[in-house]
N, C-alpha and C. Protein backbone atom coordinates (compact mmCIF):
# COMPACT_ATOMS: atom_id res chain seq x y z
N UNK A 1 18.11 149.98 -94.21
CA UNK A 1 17.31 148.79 -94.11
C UNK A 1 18.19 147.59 -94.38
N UNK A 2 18.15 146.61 -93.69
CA UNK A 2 18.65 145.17 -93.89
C UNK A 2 18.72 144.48 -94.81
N UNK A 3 19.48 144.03 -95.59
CA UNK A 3 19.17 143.50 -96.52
C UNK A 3 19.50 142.12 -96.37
N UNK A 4 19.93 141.42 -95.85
CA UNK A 4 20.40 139.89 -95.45
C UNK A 4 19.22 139.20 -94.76
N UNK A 5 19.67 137.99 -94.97
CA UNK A 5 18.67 137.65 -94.31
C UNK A 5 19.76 136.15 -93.73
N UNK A 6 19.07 135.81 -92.51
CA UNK A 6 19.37 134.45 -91.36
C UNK A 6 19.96 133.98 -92.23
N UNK A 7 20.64 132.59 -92.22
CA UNK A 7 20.51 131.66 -93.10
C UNK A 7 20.31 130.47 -92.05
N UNK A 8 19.48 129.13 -92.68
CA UNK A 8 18.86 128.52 -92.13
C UNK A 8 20.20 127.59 -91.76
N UNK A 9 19.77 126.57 -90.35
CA UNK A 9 20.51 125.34 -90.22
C UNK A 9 20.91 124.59 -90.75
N UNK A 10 22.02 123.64 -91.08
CA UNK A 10 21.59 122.36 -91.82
C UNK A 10 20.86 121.27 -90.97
N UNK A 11 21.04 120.36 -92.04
CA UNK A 11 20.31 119.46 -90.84
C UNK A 11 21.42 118.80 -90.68
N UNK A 12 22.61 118.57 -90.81
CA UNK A 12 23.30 117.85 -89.93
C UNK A 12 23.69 118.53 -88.49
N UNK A 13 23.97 119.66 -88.50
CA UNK A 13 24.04 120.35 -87.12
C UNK A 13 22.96 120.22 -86.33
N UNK A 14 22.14 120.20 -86.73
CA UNK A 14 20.66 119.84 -85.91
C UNK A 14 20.65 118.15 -85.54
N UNK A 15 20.97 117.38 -86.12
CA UNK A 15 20.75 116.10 -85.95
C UNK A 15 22.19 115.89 -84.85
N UNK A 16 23.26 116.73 -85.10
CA UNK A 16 24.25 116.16 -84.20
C UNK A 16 23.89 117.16 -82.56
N UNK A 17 22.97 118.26 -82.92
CA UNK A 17 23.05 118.60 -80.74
C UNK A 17 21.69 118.18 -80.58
N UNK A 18 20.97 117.34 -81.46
CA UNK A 18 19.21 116.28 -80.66
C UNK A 18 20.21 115.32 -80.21
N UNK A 19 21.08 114.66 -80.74
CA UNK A 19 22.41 113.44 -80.33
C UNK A 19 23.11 113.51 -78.83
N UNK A 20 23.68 115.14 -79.11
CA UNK A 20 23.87 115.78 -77.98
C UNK A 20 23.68 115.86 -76.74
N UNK A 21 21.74 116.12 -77.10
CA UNK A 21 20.81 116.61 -76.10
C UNK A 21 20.32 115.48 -75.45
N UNK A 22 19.84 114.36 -76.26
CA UNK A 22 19.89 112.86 -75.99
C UNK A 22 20.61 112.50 -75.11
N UNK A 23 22.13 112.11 -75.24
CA UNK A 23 23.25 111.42 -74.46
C UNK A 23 22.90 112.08 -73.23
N UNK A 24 22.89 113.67 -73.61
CA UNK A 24 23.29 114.51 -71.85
C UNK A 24 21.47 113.70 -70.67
N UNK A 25 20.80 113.73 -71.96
CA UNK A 25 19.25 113.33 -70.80
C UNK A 25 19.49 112.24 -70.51
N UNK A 26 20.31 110.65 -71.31
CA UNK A 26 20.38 109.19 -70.51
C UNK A 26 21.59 109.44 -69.75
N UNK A 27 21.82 110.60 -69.65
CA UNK A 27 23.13 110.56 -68.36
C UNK A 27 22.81 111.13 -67.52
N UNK A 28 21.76 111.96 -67.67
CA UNK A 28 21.12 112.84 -66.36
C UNK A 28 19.99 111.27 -65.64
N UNK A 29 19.55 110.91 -66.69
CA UNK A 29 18.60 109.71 -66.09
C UNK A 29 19.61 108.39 -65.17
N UNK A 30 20.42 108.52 -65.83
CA UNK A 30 21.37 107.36 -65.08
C UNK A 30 21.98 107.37 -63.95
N UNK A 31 22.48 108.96 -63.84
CA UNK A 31 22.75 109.61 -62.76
C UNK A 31 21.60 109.61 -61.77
N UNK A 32 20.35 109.86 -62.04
CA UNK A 32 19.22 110.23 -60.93
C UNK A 32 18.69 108.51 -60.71
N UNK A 33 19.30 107.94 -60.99
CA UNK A 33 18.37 106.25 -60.97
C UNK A 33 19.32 105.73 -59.68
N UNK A 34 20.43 106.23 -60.04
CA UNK A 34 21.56 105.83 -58.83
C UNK A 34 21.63 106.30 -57.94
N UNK A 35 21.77 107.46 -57.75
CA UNK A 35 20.86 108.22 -56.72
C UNK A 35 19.72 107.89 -55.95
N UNK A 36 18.71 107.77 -56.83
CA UNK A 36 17.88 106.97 -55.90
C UNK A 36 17.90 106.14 -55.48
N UNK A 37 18.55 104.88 -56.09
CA UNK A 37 19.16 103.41 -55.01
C UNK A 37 19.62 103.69 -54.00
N UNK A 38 20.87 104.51 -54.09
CA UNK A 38 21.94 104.31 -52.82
C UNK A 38 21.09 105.47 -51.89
N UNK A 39 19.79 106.05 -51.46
CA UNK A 39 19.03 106.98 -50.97
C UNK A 39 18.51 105.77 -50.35
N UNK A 40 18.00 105.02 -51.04
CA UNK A 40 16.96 103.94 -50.47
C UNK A 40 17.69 103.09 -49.86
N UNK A 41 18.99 102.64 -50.30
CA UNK A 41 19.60 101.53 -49.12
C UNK A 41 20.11 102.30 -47.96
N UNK A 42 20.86 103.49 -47.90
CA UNK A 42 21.07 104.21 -46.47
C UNK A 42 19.72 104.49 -45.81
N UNK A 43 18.66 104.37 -46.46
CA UNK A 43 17.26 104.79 -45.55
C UNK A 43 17.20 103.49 -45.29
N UNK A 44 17.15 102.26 -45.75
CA UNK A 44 17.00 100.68 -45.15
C UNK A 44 17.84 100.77 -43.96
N UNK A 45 19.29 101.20 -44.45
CA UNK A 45 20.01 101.00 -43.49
C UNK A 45 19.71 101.81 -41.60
N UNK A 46 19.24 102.81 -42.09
CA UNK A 46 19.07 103.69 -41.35
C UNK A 46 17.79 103.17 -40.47
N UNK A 47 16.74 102.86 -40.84
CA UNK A 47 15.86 102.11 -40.26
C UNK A 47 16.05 100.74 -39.95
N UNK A 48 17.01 100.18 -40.17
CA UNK A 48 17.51 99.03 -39.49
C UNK A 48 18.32 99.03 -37.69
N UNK A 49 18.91 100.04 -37.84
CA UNK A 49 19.60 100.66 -36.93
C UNK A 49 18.79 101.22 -35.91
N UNK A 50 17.88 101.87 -35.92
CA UNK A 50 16.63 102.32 -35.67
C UNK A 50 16.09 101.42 -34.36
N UNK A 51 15.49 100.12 -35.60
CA UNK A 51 14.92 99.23 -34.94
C UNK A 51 15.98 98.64 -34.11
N UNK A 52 16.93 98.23 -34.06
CA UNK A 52 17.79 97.63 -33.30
C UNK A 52 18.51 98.17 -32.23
N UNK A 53 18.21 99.47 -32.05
CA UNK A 53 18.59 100.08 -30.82
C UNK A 53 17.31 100.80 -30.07
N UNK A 54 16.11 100.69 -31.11
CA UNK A 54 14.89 100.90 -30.33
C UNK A 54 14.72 100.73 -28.78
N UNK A 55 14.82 98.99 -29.14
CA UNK A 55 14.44 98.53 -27.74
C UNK A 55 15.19 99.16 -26.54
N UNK A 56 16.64 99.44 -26.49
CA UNK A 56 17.53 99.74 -25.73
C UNK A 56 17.36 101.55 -25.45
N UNK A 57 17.16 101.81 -26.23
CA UNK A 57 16.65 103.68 -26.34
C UNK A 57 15.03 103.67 -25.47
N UNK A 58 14.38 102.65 -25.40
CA UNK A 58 13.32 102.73 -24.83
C UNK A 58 13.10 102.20 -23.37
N UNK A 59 14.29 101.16 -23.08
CA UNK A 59 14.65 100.77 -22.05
C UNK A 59 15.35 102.18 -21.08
N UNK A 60 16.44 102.12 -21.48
CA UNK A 60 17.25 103.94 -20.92
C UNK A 60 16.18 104.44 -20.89
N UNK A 61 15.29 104.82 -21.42
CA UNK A 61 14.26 106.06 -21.16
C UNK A 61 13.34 105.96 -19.88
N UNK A 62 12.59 104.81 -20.25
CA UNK A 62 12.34 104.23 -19.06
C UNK A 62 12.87 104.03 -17.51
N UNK A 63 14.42 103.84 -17.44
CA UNK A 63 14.52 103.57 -16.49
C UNK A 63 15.21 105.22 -16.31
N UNK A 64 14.82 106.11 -16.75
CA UNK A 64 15.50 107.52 -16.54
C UNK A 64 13.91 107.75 -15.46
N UNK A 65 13.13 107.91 -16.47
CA UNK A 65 11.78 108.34 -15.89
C UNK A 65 11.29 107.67 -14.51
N UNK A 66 11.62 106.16 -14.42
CA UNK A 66 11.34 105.64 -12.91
C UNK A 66 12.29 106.47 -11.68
N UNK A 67 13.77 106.56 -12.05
CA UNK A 67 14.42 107.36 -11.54
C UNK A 67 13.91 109.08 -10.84
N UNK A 68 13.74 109.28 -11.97
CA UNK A 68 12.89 110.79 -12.08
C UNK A 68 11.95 110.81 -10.79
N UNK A 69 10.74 109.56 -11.37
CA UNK A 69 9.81 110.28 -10.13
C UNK A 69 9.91 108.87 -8.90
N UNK A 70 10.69 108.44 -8.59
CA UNK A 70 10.90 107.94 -6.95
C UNK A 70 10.68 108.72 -6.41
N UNK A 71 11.22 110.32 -6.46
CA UNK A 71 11.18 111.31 -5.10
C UNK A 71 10.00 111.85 -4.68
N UNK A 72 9.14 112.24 -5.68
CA UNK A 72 8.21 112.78 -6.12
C UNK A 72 7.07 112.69 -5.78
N UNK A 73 6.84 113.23 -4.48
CA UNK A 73 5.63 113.18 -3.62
C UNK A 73 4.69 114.62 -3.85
N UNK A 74 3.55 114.48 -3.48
CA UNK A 74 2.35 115.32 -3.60
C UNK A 74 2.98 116.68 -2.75
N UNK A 75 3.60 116.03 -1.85
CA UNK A 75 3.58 117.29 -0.60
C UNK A 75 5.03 117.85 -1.00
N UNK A 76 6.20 116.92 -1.10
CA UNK A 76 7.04 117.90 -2.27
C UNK A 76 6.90 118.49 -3.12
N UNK A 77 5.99 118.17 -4.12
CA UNK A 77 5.48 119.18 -5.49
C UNK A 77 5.04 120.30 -4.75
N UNK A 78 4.17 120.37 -3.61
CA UNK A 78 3.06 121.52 -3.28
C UNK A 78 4.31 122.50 -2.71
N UNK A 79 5.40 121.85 -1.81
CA UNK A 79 6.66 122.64 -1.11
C UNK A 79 7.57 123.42 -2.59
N UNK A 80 7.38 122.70 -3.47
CA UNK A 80 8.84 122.87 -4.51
C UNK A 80 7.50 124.64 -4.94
N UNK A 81 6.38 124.41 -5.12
CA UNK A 81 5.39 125.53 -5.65
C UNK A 81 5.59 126.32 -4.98
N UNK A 82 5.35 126.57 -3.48
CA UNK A 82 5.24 127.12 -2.59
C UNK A 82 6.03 128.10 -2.59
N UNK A 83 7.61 127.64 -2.89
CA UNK A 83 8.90 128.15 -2.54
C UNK A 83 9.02 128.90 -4.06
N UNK A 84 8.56 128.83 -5.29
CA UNK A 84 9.38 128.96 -6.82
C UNK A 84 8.35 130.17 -6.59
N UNK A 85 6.68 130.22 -5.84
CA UNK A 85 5.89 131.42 -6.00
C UNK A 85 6.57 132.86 -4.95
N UNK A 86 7.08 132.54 -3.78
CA UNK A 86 7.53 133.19 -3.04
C UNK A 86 9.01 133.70 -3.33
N UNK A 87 9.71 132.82 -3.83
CA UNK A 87 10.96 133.49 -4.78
C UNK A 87 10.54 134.29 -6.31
N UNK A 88 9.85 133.75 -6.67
CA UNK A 88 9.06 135.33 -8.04
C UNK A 88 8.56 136.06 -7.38
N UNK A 89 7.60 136.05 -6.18
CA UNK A 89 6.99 137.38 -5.89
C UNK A 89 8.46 138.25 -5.15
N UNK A 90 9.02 137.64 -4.20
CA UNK A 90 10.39 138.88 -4.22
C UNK A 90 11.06 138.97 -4.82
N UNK A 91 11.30 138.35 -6.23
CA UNK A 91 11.95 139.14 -7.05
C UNK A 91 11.12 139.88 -7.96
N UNK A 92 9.78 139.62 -7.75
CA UNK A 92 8.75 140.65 -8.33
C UNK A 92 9.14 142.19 -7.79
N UNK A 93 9.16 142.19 -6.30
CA UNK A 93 8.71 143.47 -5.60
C UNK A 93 10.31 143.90 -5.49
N UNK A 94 11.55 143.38 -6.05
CA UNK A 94 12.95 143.93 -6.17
C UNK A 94 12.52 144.81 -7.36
N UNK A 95 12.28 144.09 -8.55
CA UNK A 95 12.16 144.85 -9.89
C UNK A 95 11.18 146.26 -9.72
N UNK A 96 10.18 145.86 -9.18
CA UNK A 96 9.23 147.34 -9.02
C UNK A 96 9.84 147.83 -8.24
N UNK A 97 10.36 147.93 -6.75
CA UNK A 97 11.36 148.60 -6.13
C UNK A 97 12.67 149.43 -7.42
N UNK A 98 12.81 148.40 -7.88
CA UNK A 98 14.12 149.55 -8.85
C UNK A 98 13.07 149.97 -9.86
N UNK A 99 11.75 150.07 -10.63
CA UNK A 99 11.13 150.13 -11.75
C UNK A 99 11.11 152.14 -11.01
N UNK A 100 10.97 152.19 -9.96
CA UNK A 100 10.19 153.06 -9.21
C UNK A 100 11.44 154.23 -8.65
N UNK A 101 12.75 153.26 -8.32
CA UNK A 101 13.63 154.07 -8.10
C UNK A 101 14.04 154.83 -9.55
N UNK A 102 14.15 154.05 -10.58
CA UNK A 102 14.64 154.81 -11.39
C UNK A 102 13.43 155.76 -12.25
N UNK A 103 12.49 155.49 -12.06
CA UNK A 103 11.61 156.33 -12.46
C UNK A 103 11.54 157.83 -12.10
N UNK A 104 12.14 157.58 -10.25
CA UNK A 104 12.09 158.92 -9.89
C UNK A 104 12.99 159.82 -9.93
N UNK A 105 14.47 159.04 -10.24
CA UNK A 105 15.72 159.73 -10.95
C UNK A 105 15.56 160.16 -11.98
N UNK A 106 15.15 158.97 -13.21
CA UNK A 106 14.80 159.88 -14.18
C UNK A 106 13.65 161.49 -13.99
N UNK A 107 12.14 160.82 -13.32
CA UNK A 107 12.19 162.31 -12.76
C UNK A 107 12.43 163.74 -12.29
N UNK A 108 13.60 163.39 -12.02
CA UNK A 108 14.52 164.62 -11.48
C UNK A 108 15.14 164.81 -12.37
N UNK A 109 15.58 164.60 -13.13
CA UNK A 109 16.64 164.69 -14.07
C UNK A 109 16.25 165.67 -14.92
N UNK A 110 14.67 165.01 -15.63
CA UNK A 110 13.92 166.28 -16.51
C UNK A 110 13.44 167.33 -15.93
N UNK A 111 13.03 167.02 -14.43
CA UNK A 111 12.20 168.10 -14.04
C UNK A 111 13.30 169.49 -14.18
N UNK A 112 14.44 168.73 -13.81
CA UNK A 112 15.80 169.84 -14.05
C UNK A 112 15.62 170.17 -15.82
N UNK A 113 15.56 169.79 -16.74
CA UNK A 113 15.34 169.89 -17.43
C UNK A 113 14.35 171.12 -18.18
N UNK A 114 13.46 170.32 -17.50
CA UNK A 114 12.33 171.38 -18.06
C UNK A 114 12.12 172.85 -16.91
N UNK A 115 13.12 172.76 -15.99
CA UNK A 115 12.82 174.18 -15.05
C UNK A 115 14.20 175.31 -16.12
N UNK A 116 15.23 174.78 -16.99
CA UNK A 116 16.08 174.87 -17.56
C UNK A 116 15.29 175.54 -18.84
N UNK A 117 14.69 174.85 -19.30
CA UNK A 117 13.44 175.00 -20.47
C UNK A 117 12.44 176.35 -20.42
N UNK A 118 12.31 175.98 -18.68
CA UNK A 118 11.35 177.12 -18.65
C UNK A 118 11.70 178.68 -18.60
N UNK A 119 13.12 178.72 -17.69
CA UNK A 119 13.70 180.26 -17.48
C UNK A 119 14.17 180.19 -18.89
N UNK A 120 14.96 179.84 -19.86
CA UNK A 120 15.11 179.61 -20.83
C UNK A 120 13.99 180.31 -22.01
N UNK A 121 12.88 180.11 -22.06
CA UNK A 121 11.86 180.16 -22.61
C UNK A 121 11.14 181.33 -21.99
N UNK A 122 11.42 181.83 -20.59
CA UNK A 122 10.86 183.17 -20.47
C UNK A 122 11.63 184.05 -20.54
N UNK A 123 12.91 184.00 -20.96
CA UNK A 123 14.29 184.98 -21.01
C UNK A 123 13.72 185.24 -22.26
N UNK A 124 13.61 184.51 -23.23
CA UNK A 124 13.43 184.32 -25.19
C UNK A 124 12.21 185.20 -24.59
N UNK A 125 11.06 185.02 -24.22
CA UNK A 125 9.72 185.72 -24.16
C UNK A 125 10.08 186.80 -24.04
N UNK A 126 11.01 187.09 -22.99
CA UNK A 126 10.88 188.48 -22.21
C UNK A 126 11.90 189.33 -23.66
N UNK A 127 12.77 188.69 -24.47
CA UNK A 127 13.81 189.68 -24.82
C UNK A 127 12.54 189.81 -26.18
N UNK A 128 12.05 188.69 -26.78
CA UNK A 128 10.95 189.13 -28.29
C UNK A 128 9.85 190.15 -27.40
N UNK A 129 9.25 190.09 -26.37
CA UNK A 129 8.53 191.39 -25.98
C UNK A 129 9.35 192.48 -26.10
N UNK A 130 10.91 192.94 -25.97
CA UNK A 130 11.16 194.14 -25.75
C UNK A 130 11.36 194.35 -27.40
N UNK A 131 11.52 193.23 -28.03
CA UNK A 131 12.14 194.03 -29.79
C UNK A 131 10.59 194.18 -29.90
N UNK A 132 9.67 193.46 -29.99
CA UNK A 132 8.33 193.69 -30.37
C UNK A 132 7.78 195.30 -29.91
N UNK A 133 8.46 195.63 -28.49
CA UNK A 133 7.93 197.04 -28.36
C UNK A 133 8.75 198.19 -28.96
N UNK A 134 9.97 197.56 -29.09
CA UNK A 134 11.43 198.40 -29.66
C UNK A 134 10.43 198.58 -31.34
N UNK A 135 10.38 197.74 -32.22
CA UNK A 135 9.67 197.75 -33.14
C UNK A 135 8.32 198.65 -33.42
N UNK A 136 7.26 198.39 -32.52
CA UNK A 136 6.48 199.36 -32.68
C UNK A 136 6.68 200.79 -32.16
N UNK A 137 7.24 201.05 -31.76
CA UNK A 137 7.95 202.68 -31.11
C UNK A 137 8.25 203.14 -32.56
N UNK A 138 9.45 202.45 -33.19
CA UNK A 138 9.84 202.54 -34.75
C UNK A 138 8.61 203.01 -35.56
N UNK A 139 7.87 201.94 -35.73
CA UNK A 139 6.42 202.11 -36.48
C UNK A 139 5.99 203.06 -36.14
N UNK A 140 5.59 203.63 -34.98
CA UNK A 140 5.13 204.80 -34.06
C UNK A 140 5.74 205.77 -34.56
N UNK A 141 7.11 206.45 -34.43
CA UNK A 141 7.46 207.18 -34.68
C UNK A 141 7.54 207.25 -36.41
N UNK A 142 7.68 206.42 -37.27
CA UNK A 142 7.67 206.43 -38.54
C UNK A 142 5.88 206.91 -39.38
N UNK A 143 5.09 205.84 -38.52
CA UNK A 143 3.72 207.05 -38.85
C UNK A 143 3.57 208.29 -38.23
N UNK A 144 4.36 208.52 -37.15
CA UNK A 144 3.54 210.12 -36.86
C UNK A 144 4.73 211.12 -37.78
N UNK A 145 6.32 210.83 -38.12
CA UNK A 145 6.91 211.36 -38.85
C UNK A 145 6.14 211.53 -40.15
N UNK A 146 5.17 210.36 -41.15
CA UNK A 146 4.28 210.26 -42.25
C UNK A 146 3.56 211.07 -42.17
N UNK A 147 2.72 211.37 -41.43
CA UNK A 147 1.57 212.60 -40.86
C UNK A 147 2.05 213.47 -40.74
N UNK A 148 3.12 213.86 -40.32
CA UNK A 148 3.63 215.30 -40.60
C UNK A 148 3.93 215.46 -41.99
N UNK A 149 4.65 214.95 -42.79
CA UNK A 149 4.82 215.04 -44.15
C UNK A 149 3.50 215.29 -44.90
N UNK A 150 2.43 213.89 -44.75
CA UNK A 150 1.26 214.26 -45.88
C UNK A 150 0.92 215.52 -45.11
N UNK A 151 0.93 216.26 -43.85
CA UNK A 151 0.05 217.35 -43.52
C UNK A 151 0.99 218.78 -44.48
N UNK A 152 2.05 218.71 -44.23
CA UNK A 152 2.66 219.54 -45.31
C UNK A 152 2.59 219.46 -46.80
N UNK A 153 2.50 218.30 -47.30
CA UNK A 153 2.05 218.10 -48.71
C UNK A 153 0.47 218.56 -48.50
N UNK A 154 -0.04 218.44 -47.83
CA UNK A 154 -2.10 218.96 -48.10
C UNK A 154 -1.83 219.95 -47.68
N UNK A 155 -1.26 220.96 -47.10
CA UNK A 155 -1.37 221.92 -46.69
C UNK A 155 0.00 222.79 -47.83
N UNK A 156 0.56 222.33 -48.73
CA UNK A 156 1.29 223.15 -49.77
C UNK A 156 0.17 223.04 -50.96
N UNK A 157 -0.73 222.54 -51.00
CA UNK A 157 -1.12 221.78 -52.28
C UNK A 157 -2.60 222.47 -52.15
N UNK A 158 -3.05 223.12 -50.92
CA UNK A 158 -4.15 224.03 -50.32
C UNK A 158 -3.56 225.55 -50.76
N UNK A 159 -2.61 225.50 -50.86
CA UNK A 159 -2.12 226.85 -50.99
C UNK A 159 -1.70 226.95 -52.21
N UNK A 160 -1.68 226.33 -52.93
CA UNK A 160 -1.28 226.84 -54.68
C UNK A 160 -2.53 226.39 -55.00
C-alpha cells in the first residue's frame, strides 16, 4: 500500500503558467485580429476588381452569344436533329450487331464447354455405376459367405 502522498503546487508555479497561459491567449488574439484585417482588405480588394472588369466580362459575353446564334435558324436546328438522331440510331444498330455477334461466340464457346461437361460427367456416371455394382457383388458374396457360416454355427449348436 502507498504510503506518500502528491504534494501540492505552490502558488508561485501556478501564478507563473496563468501568466503563461495569458500571454500565449493575447498572442493567439492578436494573431487572429490580423488575420482578419488583411482577409477583409484582399476581399475589398477582390471585389473591387470584380466590379471593374464586370462590365467588360459582360460585354465579351455578350458579344460571344450574338456571335453564337447569327447562324441559327429553325430549319438548321431541325437538320443539325435530324442528322445527330440518324447517326445514334446507326451506331445504335452497330453495337447490337456486335452485342449479338459476340453473344453467339460466346455461345459456342460454352456450348463446347458444357458438351465437354457432359461426356465428362457420363464417363464419372458410367465408371461410379460399375464400382457401385463391383461393391455390391462384394456385399453379395460377403452375405451369402455369412449364411453359410451362421448355417454351420446353428447347425453345430443343433447337434450338441
Amino acid at each position: 500500500m502507498a504510503t506518500k502522498t502528491a504534494k501540492k503546487p505552490t502558488a508561485k508555479k501556478t501564478t507563473a503558467t496563468k501568466t503563461d497561459f495569458n500571454k500565449k491567449f493575447k498572442n493567439i488574439q492578436t494573431t487572429a485580429k490580423m488575420l482578419n484585417t488583411q482577409i477583409r482588405e484582399v476581399a475589398v480588394e477582390a471585389m473591387d476588381v470584380a466590379v471593374e472588369n464586370g462590365k467588360e466580362w459582360t460585354n465579351e459575353a455578350t458579344t460571344r452569344v450574338k456571335t453564337a446564334f447569327e447562324g441559327v435558324t429553325i430549319e438548321n436546328g431541325v437538320n443539325t436533329i435530324k442528322t445527330t438522331a440518324k447517326n445514334i440510331n446507326d451506331y445504335s444498330v452497330e453495337v447490337a450487331e456486335d452485342l449479338v455477334e459476340g453473344a453467339l461466340a460466346t455461345g459456342k464457346s460454352w456450348q463446347g464447354v458444357a458438351e465437354k461437361a457432359i461426356k465428362g460427367g457420363l464417363k464419372l456416371a458410367n465408371k461410379q455405376q460399375d464400382i457401385i455394382f463391383e461393391a455390391l457383388e462384394d456385399v453379395k458374396g460377403q452375405v451369402v459367405n455369412g449364411a453359410g457360416r451362421v448355417r454351420t454355427l446353428v447347425t453345430k449348436a443343433r447337434q450338441n
